[in-house]
PDB file of N, CA and C in Angstrom:
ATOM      1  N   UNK A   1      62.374  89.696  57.033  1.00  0.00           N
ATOM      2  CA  UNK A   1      60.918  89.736  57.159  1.00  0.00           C
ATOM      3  C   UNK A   1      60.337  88.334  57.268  1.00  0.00           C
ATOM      4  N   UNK A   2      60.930  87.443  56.824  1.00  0.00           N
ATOM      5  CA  UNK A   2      60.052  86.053  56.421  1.00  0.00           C
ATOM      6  C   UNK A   2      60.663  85.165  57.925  1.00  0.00           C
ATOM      7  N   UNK A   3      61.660  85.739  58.465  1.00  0.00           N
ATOM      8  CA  UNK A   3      61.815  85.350  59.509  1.00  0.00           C
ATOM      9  C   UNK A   3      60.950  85.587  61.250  1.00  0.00           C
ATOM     10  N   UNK A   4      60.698  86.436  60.860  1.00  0.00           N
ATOM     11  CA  UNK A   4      59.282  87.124  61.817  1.00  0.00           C
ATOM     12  C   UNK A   4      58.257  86.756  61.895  1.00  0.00           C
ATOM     13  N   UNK A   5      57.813  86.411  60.128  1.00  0.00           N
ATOM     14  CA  UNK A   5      56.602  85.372  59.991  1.00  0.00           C
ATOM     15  C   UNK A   5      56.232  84.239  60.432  1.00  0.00           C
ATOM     16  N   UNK A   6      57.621  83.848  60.558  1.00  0.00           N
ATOM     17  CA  UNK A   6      57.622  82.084  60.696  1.00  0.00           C
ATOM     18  C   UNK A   6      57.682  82.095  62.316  1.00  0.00           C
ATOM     19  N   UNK A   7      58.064  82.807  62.641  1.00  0.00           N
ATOM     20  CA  UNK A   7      57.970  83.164  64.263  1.00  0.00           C
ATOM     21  C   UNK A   7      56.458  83.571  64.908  1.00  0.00           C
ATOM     22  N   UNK A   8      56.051  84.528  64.125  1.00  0.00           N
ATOM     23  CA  UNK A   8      54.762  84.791  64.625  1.00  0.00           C
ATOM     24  C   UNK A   8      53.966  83.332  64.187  1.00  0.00           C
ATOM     25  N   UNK A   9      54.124  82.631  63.022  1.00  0.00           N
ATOM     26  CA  UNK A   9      53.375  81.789  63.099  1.00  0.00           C
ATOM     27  C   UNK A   9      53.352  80.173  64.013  1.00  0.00           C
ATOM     28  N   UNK A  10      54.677  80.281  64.209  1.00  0.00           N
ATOM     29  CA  UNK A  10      55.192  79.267  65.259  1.00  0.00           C
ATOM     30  C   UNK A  10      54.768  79.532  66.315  1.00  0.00           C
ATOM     31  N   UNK A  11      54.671  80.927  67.020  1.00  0.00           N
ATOM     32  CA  UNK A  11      54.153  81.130  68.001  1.00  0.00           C
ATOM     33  C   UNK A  11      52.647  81.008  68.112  1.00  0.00           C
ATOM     34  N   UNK A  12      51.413  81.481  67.331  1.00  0.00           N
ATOM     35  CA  UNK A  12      50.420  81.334  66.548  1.00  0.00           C
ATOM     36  C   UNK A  12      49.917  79.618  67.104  1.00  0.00           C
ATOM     37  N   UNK A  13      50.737  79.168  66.598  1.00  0.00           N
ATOM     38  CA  UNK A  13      50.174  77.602  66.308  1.00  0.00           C
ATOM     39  C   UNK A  13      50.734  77.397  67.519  1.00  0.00           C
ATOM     40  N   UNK A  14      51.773  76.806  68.256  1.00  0.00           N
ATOM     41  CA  UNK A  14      51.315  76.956  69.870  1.00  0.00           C
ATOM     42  C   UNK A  14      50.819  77.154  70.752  1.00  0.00           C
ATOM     43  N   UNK A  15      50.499  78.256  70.393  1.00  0.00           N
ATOM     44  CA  UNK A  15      48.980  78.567  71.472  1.00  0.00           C
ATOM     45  C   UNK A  15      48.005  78.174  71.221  1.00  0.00           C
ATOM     46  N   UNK A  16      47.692  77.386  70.022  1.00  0.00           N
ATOM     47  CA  UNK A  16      46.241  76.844  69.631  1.00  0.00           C
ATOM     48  C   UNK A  16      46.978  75.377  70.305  1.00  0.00           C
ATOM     49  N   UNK A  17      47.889  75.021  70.245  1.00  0.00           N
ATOM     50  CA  UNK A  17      48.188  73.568  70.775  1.00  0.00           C
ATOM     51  C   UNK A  17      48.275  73.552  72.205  1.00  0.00           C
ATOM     52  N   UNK A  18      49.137  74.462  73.151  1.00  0.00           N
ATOM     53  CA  UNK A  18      48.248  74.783  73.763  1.00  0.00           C
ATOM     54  C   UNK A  18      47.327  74.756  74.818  1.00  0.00           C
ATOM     55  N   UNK A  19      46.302  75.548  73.838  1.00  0.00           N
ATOM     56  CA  UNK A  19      44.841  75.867  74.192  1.00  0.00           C
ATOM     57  C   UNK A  19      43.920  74.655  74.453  1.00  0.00           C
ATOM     58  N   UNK A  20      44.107  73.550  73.185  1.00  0.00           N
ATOM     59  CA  UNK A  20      43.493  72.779  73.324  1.00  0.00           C
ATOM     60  C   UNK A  20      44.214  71.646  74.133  1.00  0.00           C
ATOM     61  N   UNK A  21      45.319  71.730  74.438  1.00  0.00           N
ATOM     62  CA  UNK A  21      45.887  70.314  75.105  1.00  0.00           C
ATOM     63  C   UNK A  21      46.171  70.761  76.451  1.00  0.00           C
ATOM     64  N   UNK A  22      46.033  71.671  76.697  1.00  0.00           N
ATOM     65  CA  UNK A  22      46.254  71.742  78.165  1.00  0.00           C
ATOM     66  C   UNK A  22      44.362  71.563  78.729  1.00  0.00           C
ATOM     67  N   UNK A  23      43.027  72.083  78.065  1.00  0.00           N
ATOM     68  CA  UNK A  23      42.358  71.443  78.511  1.00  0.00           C
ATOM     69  C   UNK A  23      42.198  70.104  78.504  1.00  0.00           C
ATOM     70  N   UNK A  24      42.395  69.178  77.446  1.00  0.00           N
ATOM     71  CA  UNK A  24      42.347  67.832  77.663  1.00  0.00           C
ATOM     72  C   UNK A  24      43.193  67.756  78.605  1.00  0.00           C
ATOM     73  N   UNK A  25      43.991  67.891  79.028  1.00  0.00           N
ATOM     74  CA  UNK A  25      45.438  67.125  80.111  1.00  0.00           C
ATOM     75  C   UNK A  25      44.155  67.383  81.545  1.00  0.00           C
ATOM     76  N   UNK A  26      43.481  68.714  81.578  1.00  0.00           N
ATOM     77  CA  UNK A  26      43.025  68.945  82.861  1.00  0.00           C
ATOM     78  C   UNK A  26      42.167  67.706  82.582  1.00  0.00           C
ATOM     79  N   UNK A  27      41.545  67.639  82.044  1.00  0.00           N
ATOM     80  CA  UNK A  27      40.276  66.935  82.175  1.00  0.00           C
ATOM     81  C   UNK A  27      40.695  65.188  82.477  1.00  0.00           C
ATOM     82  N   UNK A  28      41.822  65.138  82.035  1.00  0.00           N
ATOM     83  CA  UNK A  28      42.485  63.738  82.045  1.00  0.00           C
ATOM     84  C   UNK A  28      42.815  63.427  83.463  1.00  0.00           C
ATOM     85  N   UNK A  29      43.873  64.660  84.202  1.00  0.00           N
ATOM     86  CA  UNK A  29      44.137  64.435  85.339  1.00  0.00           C
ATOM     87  C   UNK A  29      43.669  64.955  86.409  1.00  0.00           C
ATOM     88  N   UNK A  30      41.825  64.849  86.894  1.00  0.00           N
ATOM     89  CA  UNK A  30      41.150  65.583  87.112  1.00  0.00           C
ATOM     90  C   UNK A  30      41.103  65.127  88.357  1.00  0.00           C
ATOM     91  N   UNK A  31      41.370  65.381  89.699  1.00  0.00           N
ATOM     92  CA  UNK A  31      41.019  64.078  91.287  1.00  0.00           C
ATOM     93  C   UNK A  31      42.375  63.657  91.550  1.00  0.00           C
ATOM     94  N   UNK A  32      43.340  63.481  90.846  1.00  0.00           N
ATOM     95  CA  UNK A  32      44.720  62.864  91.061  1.00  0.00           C
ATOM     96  C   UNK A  32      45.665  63.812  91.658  1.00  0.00           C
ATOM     97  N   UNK A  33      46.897  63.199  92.460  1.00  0.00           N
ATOM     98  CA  UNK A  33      47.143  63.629  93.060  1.00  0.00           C
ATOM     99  C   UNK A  33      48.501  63.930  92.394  1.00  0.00           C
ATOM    100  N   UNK A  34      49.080  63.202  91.975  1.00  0.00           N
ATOM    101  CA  UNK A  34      50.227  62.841  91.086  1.00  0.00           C
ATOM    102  C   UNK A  34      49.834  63.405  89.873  1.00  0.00           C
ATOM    103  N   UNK A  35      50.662  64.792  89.502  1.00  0.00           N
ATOM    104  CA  UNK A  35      51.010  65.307  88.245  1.00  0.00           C
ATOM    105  C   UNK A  35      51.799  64.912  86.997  1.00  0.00           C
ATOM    106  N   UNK A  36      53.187  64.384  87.976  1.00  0.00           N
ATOM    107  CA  UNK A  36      54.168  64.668  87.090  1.00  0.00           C
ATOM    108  C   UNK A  36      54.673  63.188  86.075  1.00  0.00           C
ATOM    109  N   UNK A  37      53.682  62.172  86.739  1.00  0.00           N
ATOM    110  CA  UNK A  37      53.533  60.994  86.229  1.00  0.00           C
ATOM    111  C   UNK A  37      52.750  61.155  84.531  1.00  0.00           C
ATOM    112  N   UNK A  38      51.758  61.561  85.211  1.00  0.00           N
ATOM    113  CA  UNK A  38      50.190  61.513  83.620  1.00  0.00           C
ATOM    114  C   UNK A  38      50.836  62.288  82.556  1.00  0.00           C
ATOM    115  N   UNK A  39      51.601  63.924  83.290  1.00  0.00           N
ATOM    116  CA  UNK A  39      52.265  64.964  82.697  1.00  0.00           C
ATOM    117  C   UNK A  39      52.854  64.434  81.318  1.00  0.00           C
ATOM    118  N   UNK A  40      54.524  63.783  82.079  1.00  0.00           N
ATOM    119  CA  UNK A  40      55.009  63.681  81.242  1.00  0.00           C
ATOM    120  C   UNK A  40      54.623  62.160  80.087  1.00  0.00           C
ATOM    121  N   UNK A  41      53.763  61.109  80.736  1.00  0.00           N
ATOM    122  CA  UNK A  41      53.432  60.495  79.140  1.00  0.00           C
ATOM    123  C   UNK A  41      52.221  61.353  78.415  1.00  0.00           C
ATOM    124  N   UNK A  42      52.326  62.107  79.085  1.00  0.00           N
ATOM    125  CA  UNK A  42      50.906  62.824  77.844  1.00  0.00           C
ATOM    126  C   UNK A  42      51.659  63.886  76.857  1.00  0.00           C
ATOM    127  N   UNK A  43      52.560  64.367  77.531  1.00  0.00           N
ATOM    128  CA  UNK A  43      53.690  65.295  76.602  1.00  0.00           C
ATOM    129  C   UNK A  43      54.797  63.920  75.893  1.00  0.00           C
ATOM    130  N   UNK A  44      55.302  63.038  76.124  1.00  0.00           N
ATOM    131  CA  UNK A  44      55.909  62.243  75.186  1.00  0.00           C
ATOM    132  C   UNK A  44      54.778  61.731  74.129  1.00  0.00           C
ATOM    133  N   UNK A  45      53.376  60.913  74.470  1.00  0.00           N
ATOM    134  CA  UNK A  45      52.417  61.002  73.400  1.00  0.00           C
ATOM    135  C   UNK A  45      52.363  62.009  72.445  1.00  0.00           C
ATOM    136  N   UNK A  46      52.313  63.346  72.700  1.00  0.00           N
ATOM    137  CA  UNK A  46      52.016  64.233  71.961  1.00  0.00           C
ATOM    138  C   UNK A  46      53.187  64.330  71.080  1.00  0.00           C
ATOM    139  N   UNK A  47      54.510  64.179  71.365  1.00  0.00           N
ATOM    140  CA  UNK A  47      55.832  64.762  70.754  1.00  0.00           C
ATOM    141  C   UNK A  47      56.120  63.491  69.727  1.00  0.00           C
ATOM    142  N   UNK A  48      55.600  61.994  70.275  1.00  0.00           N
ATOM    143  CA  UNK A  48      55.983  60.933  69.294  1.00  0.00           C
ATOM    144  C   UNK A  48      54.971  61.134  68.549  1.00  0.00           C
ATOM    145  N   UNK A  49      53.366  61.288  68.586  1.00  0.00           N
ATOM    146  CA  UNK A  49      52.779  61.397  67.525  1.00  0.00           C
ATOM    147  C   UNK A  49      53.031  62.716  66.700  1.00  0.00           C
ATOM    148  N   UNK A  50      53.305  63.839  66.936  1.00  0.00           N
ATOM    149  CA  UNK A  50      53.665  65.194  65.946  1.00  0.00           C
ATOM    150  C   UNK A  50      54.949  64.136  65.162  1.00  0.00           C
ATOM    151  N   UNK A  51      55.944  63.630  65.800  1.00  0.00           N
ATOM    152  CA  UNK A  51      56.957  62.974  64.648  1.00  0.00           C
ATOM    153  C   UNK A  51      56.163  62.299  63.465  1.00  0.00           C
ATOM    154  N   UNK A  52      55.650  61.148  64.012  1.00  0.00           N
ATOM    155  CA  UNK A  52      54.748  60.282  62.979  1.00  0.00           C
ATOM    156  C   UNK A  52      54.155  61.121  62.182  1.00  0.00           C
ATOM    157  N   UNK A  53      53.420  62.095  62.495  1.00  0.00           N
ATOM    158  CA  UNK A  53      52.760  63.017  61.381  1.00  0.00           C
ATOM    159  C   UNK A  53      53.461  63.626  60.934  1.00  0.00           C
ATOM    160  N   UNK A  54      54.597  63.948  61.003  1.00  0.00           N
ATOM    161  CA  UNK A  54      55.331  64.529  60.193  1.00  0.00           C
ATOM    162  C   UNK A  54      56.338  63.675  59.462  1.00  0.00           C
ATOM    163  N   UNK A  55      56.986  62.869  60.231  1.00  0.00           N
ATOM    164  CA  UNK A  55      57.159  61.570  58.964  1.00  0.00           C
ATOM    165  C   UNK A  55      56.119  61.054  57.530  1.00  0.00           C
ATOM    166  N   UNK A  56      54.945  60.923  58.089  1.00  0.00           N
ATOM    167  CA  UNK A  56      53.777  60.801  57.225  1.00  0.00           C
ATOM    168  C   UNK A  56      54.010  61.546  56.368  1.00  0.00           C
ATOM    169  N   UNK A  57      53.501  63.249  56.629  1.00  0.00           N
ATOM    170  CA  UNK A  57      53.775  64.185  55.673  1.00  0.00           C
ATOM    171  C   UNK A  57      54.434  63.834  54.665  1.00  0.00           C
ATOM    172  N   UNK A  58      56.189  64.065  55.537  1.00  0.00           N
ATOM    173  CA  UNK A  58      56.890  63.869  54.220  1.00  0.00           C
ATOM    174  C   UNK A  58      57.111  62.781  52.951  1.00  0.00           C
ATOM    175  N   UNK A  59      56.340  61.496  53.629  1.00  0.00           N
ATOM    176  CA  UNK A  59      56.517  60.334  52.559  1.00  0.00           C
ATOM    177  C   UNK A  59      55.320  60.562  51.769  1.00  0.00           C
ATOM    178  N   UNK A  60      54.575  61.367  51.725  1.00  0.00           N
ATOM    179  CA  UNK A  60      53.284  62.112  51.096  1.00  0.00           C
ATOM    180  C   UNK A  60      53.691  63.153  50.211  1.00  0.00           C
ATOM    181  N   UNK A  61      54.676  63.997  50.641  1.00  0.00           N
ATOM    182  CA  UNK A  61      55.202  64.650  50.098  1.00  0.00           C
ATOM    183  C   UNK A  61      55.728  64.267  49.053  1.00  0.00           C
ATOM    184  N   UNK A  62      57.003  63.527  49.196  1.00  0.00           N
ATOM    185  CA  UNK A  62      57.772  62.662  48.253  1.00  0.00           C
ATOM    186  C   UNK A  62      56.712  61.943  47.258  1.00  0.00           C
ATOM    187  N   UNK A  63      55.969  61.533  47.843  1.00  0.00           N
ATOM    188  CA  UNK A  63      55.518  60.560  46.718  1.00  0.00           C
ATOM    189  C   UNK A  63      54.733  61.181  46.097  1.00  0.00           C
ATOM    190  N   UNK A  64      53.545  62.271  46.514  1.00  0.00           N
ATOM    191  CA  UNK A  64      52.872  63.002  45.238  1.00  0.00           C
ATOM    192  C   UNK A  64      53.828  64.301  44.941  1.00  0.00           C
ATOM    193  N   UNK A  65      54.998  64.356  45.104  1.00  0.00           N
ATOM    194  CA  UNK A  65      55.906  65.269  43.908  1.00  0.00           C
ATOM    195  C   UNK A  65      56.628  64.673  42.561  1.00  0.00           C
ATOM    196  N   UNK A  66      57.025  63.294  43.424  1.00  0.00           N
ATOM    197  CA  UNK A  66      58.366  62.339  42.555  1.00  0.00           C
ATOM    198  C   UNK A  66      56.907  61.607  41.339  1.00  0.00           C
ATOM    199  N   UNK A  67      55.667  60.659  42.042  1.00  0.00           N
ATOM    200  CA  UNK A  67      55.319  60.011  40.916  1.00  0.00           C
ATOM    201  C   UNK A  67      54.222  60.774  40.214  1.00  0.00           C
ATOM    202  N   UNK A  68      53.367  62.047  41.253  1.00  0.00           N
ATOM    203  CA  UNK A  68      52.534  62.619  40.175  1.00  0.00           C
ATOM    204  C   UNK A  68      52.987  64.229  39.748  1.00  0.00           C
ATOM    205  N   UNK A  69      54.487  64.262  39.389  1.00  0.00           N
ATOM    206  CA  UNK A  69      54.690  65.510  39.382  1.00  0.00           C
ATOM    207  C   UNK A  69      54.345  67.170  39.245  1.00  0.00           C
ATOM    208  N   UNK A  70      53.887  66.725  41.203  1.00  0.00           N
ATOM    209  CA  UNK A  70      53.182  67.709  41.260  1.00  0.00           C
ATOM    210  C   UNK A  70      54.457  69.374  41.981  1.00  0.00           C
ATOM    211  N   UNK A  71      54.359  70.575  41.716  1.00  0.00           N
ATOM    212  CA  UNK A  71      55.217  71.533  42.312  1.00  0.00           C
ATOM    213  C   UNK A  71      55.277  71.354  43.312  1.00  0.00           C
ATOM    214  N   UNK A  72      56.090  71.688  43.946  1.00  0.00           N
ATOM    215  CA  UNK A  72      56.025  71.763  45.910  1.00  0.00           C
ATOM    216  C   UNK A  72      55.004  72.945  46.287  1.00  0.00           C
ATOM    217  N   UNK A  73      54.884  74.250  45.335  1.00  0.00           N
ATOM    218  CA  UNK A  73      54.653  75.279  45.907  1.00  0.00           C
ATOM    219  C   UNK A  73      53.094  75.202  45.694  1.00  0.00           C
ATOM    220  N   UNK A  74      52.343  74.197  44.635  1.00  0.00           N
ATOM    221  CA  UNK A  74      51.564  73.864  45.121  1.00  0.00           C
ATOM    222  C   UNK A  74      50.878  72.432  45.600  1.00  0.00           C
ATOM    223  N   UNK A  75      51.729  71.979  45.945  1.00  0.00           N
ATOM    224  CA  UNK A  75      52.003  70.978  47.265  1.00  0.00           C
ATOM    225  C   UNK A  75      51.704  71.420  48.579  1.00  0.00           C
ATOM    226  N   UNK A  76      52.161  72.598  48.753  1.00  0.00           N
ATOM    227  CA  UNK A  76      52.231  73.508  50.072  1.00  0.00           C
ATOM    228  C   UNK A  76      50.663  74.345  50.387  1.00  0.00           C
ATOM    229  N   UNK A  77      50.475  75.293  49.169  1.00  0.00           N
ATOM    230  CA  UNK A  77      49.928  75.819  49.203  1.00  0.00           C
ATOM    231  C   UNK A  77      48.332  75.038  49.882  1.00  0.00           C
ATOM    232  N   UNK A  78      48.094  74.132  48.760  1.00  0.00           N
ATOM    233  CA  UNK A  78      46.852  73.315  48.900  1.00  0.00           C
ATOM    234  C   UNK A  78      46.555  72.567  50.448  1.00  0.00           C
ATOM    235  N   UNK A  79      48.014  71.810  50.688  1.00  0.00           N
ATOM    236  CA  UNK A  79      48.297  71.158  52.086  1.00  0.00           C
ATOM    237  C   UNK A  79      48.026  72.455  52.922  1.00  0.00           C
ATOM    238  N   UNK A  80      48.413  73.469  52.747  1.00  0.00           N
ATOM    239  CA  UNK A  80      48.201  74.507  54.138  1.00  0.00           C
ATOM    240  C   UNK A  80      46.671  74.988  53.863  1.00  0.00           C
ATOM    241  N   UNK A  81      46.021  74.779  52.558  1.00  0.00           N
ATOM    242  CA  UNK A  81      44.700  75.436  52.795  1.00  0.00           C
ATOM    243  C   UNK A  81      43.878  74.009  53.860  1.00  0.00           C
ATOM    244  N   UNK A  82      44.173  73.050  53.296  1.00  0.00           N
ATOM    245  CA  UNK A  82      43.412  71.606  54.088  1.00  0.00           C
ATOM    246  C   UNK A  82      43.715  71.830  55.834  1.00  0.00           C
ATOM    247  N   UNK A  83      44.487  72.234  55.949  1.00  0.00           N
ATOM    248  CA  UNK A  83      44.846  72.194  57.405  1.00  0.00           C
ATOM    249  C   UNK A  83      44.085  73.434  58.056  1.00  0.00           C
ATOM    250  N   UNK A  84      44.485  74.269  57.556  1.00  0.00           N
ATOM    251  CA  UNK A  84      43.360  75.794  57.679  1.00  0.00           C
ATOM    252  C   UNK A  84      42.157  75.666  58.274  1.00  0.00           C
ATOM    253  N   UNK A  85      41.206  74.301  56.941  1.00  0.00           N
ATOM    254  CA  UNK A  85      40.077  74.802  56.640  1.00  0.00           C
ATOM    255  C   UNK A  85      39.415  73.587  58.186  1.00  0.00           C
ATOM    256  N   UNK A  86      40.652  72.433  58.573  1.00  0.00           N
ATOM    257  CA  UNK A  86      40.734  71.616  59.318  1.00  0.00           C
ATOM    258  C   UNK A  86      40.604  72.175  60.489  1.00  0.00           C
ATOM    259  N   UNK A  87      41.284  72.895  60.794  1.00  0.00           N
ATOM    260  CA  UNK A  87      41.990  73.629  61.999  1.00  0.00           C
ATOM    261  C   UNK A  87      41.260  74.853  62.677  1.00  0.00           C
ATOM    262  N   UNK A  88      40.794  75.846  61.993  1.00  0.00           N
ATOM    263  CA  UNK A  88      39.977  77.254  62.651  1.00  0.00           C
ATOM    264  C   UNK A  88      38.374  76.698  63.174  1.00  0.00           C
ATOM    265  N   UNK A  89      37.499  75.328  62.579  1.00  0.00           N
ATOM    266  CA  UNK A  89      36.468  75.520  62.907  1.00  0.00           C
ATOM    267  C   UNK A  89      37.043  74.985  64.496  1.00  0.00           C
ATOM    268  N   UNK A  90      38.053  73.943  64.302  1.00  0.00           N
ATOM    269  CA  UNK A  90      38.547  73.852  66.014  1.00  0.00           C
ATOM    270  C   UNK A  90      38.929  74.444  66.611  1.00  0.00           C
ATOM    271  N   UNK A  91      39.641  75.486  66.163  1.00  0.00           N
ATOM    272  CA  UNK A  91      39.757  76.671  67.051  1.00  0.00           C
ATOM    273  C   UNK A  91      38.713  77.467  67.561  1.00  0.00           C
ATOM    274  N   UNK A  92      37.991  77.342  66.949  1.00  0.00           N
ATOM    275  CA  UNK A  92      36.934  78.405  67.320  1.00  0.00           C
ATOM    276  C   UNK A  92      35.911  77.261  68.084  1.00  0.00           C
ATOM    277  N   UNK A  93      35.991  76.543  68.436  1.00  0.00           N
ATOM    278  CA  UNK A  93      35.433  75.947  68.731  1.00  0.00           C
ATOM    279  C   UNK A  93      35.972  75.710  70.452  1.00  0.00           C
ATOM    280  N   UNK A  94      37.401  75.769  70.669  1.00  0.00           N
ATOM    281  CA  UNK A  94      38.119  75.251  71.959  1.00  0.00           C
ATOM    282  C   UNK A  94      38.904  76.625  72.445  1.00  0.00           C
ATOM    283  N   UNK A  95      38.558  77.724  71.545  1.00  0.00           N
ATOM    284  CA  UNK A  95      39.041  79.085  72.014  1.00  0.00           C
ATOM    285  C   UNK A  95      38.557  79.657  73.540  1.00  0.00           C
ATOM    286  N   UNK A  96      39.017  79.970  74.521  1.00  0.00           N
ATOM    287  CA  UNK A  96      38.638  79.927  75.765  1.00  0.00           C
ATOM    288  C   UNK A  96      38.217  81.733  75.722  1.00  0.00           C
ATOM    289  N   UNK A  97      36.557  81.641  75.222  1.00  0.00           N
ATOM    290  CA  UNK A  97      36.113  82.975  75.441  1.00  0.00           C
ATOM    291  C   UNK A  97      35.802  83.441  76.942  1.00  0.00           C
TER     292      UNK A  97
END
């Protein structure tokens, strides 16, 4: 079951990424003639910065578990409400009604 979840939610969060990055890309490469140039540094931008943020994360992680011993589970919990509360007004905001 928890494997389905993580699937639906992987899938979930892709399509909000996406949603919103494939309009910026249009809007970026808007008159040009040449795709596959802008394409791919705008998809390596995107893939080196998701690393960095997720490097980030985890030295965030580490450090408010190890020096303010805090649980992971609510480590997690709290981190996924911030992102949530981050994340849906933009969605709803770049949702293509």
């Amino acid at each position: 079951k928890t494997i389905w979840f993580h699937a639906l939610a992987t899938g979930f969060f892709g399509l909000i990424h996406g949603f919103g990055f494939s309009n910026y890309f249009k809007m970026m490469i808007m008159g040009t003639d040449d795709k596959l140039g802008p394409l791919f540094g705008f998809a390596a931008g995107i893939e080196i910065s998701q690393v960095v943020i997720v490097l980030l994360v985890l030295v965030l992680a580490y450090v408010v578990q190890t020096m303010f011993h805090v649980k992971q589970s609510l480590f997690v919990i709290v981190g996924s409400i911030l992102i949530m509360l981050i994340t849906l007004p933009l969605l709803y905001q770049t949702f293509p009604f």
